[in-house]
N, C-alpha and C. Protein backbone atom coordinates (compact mmCIF):
# COMPACT_ATOMS: atom_id res chain seq x y z
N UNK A 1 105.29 100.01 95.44
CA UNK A 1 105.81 101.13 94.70
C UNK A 1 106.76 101.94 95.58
N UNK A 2 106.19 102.39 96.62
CA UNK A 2 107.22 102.50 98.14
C UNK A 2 108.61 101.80 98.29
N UNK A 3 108.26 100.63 97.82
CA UNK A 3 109.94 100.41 97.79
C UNK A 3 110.84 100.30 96.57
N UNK A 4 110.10 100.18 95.37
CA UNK A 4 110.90 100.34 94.13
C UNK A 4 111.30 101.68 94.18
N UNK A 5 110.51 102.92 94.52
CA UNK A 5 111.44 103.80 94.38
C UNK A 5 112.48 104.21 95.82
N UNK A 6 112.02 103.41 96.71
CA UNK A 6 113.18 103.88 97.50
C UNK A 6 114.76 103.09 96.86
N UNK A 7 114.27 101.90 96.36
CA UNK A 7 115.44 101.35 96.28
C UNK A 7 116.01 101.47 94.95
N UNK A 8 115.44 102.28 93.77
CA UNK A 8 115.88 102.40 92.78
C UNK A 8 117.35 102.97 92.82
N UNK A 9 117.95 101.99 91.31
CA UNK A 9 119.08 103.01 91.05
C UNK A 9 119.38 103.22 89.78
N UNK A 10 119.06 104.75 89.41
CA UNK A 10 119.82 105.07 88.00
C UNK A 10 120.72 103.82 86.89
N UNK A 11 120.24 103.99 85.89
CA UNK A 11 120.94 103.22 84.71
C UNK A 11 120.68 104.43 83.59
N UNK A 12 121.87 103.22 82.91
CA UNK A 12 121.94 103.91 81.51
C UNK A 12 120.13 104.22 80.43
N UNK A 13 119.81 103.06 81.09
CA UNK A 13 118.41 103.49 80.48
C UNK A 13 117.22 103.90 81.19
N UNK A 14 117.33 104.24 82.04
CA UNK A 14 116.29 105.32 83.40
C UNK A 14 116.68 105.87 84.44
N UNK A 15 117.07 107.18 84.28
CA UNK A 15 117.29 108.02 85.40
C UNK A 15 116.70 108.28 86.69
N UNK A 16 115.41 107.80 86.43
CA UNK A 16 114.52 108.24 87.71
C UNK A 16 113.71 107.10 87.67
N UNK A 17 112.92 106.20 88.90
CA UNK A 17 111.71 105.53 89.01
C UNK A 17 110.71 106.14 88.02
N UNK A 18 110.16 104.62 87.60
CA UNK A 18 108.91 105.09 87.06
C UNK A 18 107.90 104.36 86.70
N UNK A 19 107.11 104.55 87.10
CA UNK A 19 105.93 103.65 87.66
C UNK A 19 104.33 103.56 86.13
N UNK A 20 104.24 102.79 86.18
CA UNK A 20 103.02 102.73 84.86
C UNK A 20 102.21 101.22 85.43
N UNK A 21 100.75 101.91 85.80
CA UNK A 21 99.76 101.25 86.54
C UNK A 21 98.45 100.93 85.45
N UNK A 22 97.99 99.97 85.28
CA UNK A 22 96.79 99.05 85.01
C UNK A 22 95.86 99.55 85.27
N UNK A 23 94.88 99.97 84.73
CA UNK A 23 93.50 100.19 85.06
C UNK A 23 92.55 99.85 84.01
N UNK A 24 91.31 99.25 84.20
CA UNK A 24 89.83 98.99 83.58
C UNK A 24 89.20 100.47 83.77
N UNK A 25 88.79 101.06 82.36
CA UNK A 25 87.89 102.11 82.40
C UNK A 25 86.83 101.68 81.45
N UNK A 26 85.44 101.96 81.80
CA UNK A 26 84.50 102.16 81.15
C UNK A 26 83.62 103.73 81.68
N UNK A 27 83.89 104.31 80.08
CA UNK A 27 82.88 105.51 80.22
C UNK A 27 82.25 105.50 79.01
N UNK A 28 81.29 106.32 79.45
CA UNK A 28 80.29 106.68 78.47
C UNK A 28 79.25 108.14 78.43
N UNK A 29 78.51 108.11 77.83
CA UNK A 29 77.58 109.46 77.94
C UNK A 29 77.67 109.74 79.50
N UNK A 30 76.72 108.43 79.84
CA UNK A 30 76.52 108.77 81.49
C UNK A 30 76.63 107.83 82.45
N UNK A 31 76.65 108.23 83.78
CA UNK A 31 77.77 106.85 84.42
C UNK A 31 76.38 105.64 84.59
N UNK A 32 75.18 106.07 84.02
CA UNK A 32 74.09 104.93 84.05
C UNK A 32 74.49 104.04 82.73
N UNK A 33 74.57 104.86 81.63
CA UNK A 33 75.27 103.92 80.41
C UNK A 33 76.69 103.17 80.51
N UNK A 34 77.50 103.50 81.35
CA UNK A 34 78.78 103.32 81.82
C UNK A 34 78.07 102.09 82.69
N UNK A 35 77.69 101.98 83.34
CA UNK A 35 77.46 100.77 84.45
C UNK A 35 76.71 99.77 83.49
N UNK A 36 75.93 99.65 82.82
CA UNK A 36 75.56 99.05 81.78
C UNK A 36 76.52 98.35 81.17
N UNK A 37 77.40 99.30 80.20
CA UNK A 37 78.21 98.77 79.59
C UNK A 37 79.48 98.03 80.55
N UNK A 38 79.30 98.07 82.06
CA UNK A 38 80.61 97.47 82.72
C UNK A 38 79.74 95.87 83.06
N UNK A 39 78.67 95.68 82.53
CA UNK A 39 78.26 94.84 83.28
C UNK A 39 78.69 93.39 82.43
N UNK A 40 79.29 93.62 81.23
CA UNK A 40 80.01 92.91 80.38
C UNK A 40 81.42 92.24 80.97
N UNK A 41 82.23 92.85 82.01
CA UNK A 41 83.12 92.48 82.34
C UNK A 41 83.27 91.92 83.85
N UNK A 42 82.15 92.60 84.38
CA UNK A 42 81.59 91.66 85.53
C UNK A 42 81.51 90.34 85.64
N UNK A 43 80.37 89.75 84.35
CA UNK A 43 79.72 88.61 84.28
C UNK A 43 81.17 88.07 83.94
N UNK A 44 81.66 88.25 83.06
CA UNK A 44 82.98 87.80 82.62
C UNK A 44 84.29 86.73 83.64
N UNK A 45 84.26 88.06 84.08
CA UNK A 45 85.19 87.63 85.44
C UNK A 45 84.04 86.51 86.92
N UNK A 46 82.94 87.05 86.53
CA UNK A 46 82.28 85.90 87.61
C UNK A 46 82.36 84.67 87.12
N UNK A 47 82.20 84.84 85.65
CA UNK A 47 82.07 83.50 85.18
C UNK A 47 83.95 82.33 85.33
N UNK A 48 84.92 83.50 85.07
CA UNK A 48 86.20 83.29 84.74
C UNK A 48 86.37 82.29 86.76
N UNK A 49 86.07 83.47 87.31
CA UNK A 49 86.43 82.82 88.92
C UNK A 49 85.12 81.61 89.46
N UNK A 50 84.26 81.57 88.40
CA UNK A 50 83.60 80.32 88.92
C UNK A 50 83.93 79.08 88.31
N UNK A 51 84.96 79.16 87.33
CA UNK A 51 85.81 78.39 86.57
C UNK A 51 85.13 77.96 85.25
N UNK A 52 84.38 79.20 84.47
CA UNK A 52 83.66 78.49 83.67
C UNK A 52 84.03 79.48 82.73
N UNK A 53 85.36 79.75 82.10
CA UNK A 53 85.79 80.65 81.01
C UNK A 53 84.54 81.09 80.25
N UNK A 54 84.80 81.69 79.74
CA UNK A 54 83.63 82.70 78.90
C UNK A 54 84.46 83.78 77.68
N UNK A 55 83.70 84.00 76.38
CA UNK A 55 84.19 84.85 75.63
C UNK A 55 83.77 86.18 76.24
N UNK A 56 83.87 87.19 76.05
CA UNK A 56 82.95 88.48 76.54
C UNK A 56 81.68 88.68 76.29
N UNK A 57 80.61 88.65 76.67
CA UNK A 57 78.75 88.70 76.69
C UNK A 57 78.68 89.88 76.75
N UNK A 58 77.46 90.19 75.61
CA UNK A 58 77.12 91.54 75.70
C UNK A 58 76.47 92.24 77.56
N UNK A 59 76.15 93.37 77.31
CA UNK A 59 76.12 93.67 78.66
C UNK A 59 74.32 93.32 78.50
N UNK A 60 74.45 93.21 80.33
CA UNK A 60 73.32 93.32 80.69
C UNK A 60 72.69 93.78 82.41
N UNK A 61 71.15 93.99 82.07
CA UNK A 61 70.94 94.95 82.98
C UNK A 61 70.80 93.97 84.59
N UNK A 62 70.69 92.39 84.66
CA UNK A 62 71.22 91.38 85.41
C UNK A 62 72.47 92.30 86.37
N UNK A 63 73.67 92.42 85.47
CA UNK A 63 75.14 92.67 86.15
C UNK A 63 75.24 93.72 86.10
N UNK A 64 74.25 94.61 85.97
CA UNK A 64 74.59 96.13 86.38
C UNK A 64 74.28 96.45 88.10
N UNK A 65 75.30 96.10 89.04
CA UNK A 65 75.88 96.50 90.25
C UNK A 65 76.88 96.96 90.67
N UNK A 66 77.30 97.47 91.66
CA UNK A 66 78.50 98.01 92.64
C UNK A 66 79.15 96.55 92.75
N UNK A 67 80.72 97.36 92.44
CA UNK A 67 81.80 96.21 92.74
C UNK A 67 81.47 95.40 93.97
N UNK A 68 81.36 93.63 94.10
CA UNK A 68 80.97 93.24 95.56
C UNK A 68 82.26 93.91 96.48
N UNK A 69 81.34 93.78 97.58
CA UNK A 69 81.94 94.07 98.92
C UNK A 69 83.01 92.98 99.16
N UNK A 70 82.98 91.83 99.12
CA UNK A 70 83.96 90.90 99.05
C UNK A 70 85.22 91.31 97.78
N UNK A 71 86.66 91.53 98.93
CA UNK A 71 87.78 92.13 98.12
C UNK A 71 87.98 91.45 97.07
N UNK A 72 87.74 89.88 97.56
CA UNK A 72 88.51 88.57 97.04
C UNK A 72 87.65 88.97 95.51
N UNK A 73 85.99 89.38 95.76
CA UNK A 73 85.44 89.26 94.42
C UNK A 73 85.71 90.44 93.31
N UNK A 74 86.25 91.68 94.25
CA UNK A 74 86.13 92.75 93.25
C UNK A 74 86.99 92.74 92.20
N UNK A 75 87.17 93.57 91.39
CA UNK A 75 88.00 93.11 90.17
C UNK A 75 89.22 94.88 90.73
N UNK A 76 90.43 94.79 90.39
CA UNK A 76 91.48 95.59 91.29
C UNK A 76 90.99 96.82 90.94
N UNK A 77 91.37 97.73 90.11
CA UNK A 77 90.79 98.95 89.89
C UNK A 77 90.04 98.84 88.60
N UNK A 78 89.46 99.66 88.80
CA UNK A 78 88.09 100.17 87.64
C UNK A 78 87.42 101.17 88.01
N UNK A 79 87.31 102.09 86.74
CA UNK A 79 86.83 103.52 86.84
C UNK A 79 85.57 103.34 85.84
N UNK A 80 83.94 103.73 86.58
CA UNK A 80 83.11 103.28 85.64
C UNK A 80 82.45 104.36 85.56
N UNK A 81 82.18 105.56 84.65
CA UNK A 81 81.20 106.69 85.01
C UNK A 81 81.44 107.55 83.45
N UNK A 82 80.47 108.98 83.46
CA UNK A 82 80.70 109.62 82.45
C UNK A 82 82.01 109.74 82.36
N UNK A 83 83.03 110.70 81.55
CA UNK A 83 83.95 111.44 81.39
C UNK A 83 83.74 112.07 82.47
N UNK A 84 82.74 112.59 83.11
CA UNK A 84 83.76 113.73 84.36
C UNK A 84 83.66 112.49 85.68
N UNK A 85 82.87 111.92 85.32
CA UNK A 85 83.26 110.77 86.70
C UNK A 85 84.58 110.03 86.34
N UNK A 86 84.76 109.17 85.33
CA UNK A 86 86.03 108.99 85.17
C UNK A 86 86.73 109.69 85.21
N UNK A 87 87.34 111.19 84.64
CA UNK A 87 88.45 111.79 85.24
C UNK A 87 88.67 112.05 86.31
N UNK A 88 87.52 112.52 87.20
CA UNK A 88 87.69 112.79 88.99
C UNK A 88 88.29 111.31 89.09
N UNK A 89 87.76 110.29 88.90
CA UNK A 89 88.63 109.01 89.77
C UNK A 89 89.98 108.65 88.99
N UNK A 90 90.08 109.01 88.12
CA UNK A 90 91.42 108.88 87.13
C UNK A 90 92.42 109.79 88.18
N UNK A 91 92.09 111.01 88.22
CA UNK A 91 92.95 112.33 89.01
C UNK A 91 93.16 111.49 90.47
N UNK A 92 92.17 111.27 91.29
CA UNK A 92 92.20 110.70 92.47
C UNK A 92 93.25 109.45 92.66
N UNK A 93 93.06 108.62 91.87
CA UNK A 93 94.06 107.26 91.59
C UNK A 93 95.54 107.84 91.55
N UNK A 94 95.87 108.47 90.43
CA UNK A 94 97.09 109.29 90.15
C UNK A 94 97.24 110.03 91.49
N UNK A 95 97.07 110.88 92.13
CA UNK A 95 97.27 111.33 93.00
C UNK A 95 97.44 110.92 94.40
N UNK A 96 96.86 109.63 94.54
CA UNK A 96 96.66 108.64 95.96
C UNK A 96 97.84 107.90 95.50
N UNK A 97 98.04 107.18 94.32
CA UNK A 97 99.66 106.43 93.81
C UNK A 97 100.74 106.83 93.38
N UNK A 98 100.71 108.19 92.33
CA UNK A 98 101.64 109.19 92.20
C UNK A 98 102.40 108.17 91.36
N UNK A 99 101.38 107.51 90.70
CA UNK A 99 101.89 107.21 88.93
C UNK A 99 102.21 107.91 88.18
N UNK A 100 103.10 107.73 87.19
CA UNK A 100 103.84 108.24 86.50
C UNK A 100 102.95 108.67 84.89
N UNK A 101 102.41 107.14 84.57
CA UNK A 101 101.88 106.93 83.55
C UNK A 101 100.25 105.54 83.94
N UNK A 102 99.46 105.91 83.49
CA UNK A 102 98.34 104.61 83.48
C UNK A 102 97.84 104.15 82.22
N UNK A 103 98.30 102.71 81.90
CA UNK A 103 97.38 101.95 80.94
C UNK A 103 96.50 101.57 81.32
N UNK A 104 95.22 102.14 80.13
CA UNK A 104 94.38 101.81 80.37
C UNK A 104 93.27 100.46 79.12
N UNK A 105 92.52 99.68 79.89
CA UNK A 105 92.08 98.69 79.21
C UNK A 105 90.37 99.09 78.85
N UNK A 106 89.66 98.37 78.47
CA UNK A 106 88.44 98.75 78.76
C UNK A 106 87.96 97.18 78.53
N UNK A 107 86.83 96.83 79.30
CA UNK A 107 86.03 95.32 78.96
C UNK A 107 84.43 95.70 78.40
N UNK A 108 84.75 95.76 77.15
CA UNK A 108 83.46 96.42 76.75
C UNK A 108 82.65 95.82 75.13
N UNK A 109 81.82 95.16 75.24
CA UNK A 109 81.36 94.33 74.49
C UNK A 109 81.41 94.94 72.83
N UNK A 110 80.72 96.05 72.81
CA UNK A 110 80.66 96.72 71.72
C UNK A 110 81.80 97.43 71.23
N UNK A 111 82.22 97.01 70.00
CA UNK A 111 83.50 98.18 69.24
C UNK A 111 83.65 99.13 69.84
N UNK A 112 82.17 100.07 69.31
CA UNK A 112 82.38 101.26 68.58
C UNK A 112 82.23 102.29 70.34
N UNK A 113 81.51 101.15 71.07
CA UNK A 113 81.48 101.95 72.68
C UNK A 113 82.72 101.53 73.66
N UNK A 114 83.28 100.95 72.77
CA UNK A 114 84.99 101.04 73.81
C UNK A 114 85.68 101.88 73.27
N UNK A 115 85.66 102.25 71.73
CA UNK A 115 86.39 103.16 71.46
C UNK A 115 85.87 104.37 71.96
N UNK A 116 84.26 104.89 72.03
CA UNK A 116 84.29 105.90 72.31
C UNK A 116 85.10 106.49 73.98
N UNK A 117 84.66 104.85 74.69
CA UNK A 117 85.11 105.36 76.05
C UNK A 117 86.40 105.51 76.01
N UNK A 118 87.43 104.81 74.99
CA UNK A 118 89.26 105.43 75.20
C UNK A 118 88.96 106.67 74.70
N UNK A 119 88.07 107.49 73.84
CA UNK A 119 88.22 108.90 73.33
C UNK A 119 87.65 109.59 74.73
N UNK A 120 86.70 109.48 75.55
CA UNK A 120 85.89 109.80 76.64
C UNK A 120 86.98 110.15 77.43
N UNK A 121 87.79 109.07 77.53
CA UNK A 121 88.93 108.88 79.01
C UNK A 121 90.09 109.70 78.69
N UNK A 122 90.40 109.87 77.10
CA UNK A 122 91.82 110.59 76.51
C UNK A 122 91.25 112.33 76.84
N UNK A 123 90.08 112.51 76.55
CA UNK A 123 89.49 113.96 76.73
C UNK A 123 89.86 114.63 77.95
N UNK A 124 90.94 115.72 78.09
CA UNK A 124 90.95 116.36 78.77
C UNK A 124 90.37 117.50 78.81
């Protein structure tokens, strides 16, 4: 990002750098229901990097852990906690990258609890 905006240059269709970053959020009531519900995208991706594709599995209390310590295994960013834990690390991210804009995804088995977590995460 360091060097796109050093080396940016003005056009007709963007005046200024501008940066729009990727992120996995799961929130919920509480960052214990939040880790729960992330444990859906865990298994997912373990299963994806052990080469054994997978649709999304409901969550379970098996894959409810801390991102591994191995970089290679963690999945890049992800914000997993209530609404005020997700916004403290939402603010922190933005502020350590000095993004412009963040899309955000969620890997979350249930409808109606991914939508709540994009309403959770939109709540300022």
């Amino acid at each position: 990002m360091r060097i796109y905006r050093e080396r940016f240059q003005a056009s007709a269709q963007l005046a200024a750098p501008y940066v729009m970053l990727g992120v996995n959020v799961v929130a919920a009531e509480t960052d214990d229901e939040a880790q729960f519900l992330a444990s859906s995208g865990r298994e997912s991706i373990a299963s994806l990097r052990a080469g054994r594709p997978t649709q999304l599995p409901p969550p379970s209390r098996e894959w409810m852990r801390e991102e591994p310590a191995d970089p290679l295994q963690r999945t890049r960013v992800s914000f997993i906690g209530s609404a005020a834990t997700v916004h403290q690390q939402l603010d922190e991210f933005i502020a350590r990258t000095g993004a412009d804009e963040v899309i955000v995804t969620s890997h979350i088995y249930d409808h109606r609890a991914r939508l709540q977590s994009y309403e959770l995460t939109a709540a300022r």
